[in-house]
PDB file of N, CA and C in Angstrom:
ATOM      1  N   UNK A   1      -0.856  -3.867  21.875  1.00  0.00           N
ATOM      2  CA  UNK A   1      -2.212  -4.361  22.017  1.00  0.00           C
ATOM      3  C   UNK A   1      -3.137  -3.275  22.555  1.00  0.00           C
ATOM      4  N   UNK A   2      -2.473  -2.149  23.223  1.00  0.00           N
ATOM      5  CA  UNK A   2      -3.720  -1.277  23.865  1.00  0.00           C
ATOM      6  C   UNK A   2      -4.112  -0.456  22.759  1.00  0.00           C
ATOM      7  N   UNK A   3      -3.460  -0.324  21.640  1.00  0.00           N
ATOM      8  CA  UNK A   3      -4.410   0.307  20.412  1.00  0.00           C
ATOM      9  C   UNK A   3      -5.475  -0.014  19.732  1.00  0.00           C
ATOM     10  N   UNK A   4      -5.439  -1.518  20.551  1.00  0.00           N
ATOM     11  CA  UNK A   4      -6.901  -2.109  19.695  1.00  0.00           C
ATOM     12  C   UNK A   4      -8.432  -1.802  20.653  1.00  0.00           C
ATOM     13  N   UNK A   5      -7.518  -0.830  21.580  1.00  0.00           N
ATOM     14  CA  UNK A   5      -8.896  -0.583  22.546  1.00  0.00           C
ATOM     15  C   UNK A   5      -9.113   1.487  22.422  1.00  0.00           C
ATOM     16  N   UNK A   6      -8.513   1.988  21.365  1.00  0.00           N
ATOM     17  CA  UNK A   6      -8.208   3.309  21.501  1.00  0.00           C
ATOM     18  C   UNK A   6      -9.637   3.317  19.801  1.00  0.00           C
ATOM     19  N   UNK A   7      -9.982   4.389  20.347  1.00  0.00           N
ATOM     20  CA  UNK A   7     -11.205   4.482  18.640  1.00  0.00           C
ATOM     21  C   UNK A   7     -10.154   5.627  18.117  1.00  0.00           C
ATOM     22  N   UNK A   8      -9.243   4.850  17.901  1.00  0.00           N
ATOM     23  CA  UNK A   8      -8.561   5.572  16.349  1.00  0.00           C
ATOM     24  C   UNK A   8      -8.328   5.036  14.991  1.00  0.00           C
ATOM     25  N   UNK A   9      -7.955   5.500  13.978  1.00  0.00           N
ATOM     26  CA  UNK A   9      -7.428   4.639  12.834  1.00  0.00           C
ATOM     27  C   UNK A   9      -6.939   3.159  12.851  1.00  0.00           C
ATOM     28  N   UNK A  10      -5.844   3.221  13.612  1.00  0.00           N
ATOM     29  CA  UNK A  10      -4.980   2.728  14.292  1.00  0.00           C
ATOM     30  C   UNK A  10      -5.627   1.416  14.958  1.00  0.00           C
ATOM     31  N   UNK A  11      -6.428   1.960  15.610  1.00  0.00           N
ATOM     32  CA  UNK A  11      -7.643   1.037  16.521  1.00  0.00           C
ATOM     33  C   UNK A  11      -8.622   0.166  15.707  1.00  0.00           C
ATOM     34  N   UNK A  12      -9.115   0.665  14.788  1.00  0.00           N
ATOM     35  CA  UNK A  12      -9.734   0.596  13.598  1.00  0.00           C
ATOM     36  C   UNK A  12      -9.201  -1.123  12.994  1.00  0.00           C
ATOM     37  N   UNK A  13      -8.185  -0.657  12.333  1.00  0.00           N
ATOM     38  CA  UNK A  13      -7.238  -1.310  11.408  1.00  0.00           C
ATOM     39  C   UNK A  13      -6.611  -2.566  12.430  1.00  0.00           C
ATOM     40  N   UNK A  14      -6.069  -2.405  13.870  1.00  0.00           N
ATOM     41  CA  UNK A  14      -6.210  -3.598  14.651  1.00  0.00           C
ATOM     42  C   UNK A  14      -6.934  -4.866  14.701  1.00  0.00           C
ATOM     43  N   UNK A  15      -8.309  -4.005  14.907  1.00  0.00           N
ATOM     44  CA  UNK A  15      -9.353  -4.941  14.793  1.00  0.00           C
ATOM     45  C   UNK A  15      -9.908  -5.636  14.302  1.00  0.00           C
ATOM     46  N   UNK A  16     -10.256  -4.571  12.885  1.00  0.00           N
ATOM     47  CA  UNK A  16     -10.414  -5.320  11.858  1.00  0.00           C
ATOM     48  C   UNK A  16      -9.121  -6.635  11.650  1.00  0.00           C
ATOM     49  N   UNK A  17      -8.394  -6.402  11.441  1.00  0.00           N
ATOM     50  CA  UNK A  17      -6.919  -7.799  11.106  1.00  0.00           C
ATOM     51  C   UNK A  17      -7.299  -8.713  12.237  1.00  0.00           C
ATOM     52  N   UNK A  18      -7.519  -8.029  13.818  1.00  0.00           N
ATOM     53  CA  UNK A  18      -7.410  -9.409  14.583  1.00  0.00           C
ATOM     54  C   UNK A  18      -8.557 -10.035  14.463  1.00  0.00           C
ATOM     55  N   UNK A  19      -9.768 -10.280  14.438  1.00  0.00           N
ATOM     56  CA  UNK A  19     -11.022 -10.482  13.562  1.00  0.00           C
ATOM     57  C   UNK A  19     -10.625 -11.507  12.781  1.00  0.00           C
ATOM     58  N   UNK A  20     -10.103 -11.256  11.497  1.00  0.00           N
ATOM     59  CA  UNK A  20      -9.669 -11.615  10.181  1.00  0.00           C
ATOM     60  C   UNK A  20      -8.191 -13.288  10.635  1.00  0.00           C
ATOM     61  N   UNK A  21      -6.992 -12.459  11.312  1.00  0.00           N
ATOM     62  CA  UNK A  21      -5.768 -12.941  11.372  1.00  0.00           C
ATOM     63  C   UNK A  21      -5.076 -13.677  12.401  1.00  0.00           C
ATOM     64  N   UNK A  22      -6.184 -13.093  13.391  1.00  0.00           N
ATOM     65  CA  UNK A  22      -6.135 -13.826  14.563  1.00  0.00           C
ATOM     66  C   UNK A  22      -4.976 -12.084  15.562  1.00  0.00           C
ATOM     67  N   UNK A  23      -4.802 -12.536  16.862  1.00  0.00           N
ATOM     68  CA  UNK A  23      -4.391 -11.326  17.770  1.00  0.00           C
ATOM     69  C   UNK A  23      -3.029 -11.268  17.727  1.00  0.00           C
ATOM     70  N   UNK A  24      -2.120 -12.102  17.191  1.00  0.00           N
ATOM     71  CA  UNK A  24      -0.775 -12.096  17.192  1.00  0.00           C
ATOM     72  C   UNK A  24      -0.221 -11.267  15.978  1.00  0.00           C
ATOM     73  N   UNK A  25      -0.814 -11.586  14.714  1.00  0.00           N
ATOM     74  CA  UNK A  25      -0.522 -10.826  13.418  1.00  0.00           C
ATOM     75  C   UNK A  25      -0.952  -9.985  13.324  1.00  0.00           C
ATOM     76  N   UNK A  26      -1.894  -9.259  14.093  1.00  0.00           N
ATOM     77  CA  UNK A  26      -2.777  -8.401  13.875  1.00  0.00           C
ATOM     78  C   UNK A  26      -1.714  -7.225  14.344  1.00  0.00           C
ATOM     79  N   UNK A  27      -1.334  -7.543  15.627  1.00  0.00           N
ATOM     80  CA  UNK A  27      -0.519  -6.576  16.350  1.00  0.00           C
ATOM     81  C   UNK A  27       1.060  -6.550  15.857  1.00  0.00           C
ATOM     82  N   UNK A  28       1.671  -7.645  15.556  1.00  0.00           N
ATOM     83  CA  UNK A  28       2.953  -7.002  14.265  1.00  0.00           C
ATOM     84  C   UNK A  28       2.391  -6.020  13.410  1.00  0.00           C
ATOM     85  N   UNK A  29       1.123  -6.547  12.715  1.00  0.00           N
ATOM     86  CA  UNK A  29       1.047  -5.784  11.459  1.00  0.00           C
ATOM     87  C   UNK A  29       0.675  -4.116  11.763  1.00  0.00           C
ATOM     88  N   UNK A  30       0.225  -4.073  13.020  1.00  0.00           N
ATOM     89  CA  UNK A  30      -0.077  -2.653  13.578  1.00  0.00           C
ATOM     90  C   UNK A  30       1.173  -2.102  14.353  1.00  0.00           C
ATOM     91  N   UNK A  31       1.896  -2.737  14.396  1.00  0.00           N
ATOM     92  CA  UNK A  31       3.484  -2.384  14.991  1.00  0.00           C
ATOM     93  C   UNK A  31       4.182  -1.889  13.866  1.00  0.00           C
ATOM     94  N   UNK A  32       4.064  -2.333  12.840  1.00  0.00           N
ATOM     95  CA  UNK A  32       4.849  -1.805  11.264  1.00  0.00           C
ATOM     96  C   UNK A  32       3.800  -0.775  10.887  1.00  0.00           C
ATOM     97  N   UNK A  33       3.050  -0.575  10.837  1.00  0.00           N
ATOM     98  CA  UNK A  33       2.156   0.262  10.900  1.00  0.00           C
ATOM     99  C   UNK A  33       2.290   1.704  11.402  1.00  0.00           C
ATOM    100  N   UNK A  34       2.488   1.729  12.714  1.00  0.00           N
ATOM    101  CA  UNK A  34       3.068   2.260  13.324  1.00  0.00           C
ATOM    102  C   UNK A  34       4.256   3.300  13.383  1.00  0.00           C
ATOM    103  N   UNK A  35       5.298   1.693  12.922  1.00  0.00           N
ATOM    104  CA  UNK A  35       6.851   2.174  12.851  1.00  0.00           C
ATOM    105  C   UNK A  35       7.252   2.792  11.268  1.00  0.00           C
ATOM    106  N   UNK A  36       6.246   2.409  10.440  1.00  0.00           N
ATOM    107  CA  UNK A  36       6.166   3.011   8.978  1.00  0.00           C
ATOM    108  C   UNK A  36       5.737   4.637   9.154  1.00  0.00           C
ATOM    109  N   UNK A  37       4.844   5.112  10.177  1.00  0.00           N
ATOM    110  CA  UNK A  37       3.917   6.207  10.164  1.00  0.00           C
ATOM    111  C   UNK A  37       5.175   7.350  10.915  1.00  0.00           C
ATOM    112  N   UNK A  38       5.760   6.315  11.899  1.00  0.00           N
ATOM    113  CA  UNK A  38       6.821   7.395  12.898  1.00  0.00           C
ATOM    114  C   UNK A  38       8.007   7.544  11.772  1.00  0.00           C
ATOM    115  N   UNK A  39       8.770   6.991  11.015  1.00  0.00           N
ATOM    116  CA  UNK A  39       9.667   6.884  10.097  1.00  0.00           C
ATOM    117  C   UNK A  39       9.197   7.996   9.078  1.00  0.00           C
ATOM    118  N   UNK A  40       8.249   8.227   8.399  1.00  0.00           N
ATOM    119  CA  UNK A  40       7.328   9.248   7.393  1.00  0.00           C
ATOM    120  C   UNK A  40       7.346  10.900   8.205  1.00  0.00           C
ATOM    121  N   UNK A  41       7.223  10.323   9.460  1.00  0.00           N
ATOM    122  CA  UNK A  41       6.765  11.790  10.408  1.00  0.00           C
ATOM    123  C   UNK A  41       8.128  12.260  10.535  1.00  0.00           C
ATOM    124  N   UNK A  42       9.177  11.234  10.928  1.00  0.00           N
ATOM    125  CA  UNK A  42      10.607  12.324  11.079  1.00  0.00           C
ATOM    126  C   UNK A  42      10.883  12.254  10.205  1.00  0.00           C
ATOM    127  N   UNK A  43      11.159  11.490   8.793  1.00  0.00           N
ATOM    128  CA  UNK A  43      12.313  11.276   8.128  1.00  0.00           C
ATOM    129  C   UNK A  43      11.561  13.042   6.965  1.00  0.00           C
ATOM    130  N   UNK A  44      10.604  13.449   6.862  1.00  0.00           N
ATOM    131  CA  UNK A  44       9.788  14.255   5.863  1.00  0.00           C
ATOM    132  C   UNK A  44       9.176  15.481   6.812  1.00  0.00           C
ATOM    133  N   UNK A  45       9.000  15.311   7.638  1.00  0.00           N
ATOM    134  CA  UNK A  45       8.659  16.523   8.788  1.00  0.00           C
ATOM    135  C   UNK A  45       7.444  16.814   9.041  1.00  0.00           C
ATOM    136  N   UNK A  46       6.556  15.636   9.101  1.00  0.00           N
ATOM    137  CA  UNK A  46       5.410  15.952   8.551  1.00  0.00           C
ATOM    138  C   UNK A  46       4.669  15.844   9.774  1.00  0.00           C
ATOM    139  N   UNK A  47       3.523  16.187  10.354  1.00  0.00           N
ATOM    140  CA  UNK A  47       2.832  16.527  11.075  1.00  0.00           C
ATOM    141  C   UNK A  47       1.908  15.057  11.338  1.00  0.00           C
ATOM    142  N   UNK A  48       1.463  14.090  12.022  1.00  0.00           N
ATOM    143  CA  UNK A  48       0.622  12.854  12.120  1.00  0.00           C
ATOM    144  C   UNK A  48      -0.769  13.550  12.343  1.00  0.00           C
ATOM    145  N   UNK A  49      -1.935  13.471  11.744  1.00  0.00           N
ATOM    146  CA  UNK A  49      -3.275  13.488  12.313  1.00  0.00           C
ATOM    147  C   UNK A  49      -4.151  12.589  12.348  1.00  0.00           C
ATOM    148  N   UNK A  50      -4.192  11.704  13.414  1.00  0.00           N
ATOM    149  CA  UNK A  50      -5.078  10.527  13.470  1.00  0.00           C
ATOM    150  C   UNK A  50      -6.625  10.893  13.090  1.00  0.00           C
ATOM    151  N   UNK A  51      -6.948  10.116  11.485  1.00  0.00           N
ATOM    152  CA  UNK A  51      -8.551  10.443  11.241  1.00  0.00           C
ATOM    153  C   UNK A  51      -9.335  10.091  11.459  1.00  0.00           C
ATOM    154  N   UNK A  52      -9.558   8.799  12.927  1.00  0.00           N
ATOM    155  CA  UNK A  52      -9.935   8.508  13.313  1.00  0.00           C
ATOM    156  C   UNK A  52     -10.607   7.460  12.687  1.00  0.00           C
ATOM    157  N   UNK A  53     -11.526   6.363  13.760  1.00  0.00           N
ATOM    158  CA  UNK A  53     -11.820   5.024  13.682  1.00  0.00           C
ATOM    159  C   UNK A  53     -12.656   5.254  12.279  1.00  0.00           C
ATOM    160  N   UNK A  54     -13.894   6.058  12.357  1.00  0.00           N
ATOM    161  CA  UNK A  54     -15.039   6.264  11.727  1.00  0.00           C
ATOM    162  C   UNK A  54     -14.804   6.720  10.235  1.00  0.00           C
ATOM    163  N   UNK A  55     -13.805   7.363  10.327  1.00  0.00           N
ATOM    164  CA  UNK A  55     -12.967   7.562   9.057  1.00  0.00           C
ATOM    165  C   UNK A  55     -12.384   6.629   7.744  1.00  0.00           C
ATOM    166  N   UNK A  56     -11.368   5.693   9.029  1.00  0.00           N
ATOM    167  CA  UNK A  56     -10.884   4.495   8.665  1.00  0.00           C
ATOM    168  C   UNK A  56     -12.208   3.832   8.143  1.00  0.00           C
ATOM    169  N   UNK A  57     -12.738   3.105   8.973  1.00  0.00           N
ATOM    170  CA  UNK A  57     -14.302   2.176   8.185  1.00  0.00           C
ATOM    171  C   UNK A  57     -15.156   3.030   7.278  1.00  0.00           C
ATOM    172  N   UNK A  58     -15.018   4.288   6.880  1.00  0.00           N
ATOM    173  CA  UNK A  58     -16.019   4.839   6.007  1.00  0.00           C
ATOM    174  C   UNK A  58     -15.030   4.169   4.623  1.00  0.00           C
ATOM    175  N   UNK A  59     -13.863   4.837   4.853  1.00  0.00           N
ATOM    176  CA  UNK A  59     -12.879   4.193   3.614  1.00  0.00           C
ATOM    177  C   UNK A  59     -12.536   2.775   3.161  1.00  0.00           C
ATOM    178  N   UNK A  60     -12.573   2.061   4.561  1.00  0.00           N
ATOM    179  CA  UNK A  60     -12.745   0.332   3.926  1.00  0.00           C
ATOM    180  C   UNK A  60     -14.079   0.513   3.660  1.00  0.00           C
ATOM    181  N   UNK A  61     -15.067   0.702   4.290  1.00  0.00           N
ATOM    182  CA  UNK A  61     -16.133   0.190   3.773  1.00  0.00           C
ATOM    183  C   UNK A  61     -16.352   0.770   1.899  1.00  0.00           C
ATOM    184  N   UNK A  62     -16.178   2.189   1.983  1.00  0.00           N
ATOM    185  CA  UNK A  62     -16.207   2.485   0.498  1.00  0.00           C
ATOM    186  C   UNK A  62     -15.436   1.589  -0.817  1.00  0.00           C
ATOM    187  N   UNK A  63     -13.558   1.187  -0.252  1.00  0.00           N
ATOM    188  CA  UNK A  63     -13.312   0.228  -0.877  1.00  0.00           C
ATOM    189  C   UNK A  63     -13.837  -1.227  -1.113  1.00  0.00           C
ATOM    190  N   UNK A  64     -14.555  -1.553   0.053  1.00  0.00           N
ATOM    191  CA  UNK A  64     -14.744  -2.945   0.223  1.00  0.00           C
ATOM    192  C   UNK A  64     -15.999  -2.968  -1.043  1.00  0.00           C
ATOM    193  N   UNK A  65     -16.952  -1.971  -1.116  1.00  0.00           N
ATOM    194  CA  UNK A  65     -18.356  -2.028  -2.259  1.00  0.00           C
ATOM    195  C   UNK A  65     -17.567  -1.419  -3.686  1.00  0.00           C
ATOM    196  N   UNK A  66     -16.329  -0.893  -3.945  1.00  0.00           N
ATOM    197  CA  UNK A  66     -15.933  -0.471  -5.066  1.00  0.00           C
ATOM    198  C   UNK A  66     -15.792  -1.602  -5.776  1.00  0.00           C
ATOM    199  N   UNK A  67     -14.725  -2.923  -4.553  1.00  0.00           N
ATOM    200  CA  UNK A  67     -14.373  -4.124  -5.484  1.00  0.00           C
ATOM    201  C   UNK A  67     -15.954  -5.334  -5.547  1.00  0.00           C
ATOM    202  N   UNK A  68     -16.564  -4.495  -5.126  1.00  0.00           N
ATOM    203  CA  UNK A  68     -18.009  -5.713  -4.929  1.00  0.00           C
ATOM    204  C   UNK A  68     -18.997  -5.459  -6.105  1.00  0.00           C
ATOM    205  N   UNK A  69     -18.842  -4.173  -6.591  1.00  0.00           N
ATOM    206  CA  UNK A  69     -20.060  -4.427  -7.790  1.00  0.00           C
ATOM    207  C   UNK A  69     -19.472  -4.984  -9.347  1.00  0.00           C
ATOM    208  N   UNK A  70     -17.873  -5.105  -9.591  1.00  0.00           N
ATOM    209  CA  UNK A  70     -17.449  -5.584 -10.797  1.00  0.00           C
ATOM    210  C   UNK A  70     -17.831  -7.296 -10.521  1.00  0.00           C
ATOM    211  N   UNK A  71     -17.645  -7.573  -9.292  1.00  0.00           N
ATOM    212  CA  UNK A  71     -17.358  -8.835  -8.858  1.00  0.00           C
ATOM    213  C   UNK A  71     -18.372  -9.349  -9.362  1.00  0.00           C
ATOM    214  N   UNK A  72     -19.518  -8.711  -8.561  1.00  0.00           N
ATOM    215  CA  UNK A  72     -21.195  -8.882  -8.967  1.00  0.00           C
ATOM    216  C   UNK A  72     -21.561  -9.186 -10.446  1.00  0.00           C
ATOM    217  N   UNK A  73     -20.945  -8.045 -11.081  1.00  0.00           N
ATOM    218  CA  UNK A  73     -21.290  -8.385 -12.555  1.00  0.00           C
ATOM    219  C   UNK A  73     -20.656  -9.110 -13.000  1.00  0.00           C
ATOM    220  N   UNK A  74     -19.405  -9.785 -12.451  1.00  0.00           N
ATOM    221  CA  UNK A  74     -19.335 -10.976 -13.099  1.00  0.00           C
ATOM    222  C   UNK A  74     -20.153 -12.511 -13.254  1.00  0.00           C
ATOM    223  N   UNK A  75     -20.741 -12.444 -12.020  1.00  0.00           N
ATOM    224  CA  UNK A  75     -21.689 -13.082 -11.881  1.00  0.00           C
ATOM    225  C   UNK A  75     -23.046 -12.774 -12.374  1.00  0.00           C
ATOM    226  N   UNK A  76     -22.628 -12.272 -13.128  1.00  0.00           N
ATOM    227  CA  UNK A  76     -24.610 -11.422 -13.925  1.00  0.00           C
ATOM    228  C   UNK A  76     -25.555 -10.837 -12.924  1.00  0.00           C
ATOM    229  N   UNK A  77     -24.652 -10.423 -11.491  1.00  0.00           N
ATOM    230  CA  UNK A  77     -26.009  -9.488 -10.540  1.00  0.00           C
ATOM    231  C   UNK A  77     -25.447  -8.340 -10.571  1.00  0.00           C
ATOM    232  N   UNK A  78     -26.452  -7.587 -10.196  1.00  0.00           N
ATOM    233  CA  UNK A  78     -26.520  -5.665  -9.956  1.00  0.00           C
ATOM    234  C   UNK A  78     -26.566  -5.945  -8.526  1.00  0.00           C
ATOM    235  N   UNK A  79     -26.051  -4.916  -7.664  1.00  0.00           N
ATOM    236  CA  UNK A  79     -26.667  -4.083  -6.320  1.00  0.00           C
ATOM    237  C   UNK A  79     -27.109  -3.196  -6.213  1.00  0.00           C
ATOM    238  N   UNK A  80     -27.806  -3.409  -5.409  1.00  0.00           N
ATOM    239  CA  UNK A  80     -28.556  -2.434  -4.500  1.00  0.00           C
ATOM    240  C   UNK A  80     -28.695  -1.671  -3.500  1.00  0.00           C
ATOM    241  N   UNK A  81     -28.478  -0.417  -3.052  1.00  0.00           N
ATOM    242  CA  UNK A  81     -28.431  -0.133  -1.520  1.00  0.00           C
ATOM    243  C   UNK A  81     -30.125  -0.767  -0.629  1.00  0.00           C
ATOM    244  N   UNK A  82     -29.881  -1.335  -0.282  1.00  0.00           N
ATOM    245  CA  UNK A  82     -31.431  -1.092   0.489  1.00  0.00           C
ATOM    246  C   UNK A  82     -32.086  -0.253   1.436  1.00  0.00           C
ATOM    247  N   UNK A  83     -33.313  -0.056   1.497  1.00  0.00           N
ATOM    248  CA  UNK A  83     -33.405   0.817   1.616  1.00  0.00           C
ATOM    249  C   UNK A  83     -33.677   1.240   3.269  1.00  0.00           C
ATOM    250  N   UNK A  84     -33.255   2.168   3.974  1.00  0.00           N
ATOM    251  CA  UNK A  84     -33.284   2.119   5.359  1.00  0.00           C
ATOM    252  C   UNK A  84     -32.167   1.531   6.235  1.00  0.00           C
ATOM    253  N   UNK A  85     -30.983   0.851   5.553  1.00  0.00           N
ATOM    254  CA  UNK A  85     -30.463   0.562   6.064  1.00  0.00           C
ATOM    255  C   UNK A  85     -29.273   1.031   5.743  1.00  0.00           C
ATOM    256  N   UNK A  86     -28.060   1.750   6.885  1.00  0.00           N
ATOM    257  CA  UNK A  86     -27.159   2.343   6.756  1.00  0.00           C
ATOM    258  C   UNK A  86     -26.124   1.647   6.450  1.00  0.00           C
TER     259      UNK A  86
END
């Protein structure tokens, strides 16, 4: 649970789920998470670099509008960025 208070990836991806899943699933699912990332790091030798929180949400957020404008056109609308707002 103290990763959901750390601004990392990690932290990120907590939050978002407990939000969503509620605080119990959130934190298995960031425990496998976890234990998937430490398993990759020894079993391959690979180096971990946390890309941080801001990282993480640039990339959901980019996925989250990739699956939103087919959606849109299924419904016969276009988007828009508006304007001024980040």
């Amino acid at each position: 649970m103290a990763v959901g208070r750390t601004h990392t990836a990690l932290g990120a991806f907590y939050r978002r789920l407990a939000a969503r899943i509620g605080k119990a699933k959130a934190v298995t699912a960031t425990a496998r998470k976890i234990v998937t990332l430490f398993y990759h790091t020894m079993r391959h030798g690979l180096d971990y670099r946390d890309p941080g929180a801001d990282y993480y949400e640039q990339r959901y957020r980019d996925r989250v509008l990739k699956q939103l404008h087919p959606r849109a056109a299924e419904f016969g609308f276009t988007l828009q960025a508006a304007t001024g707002v980040s």
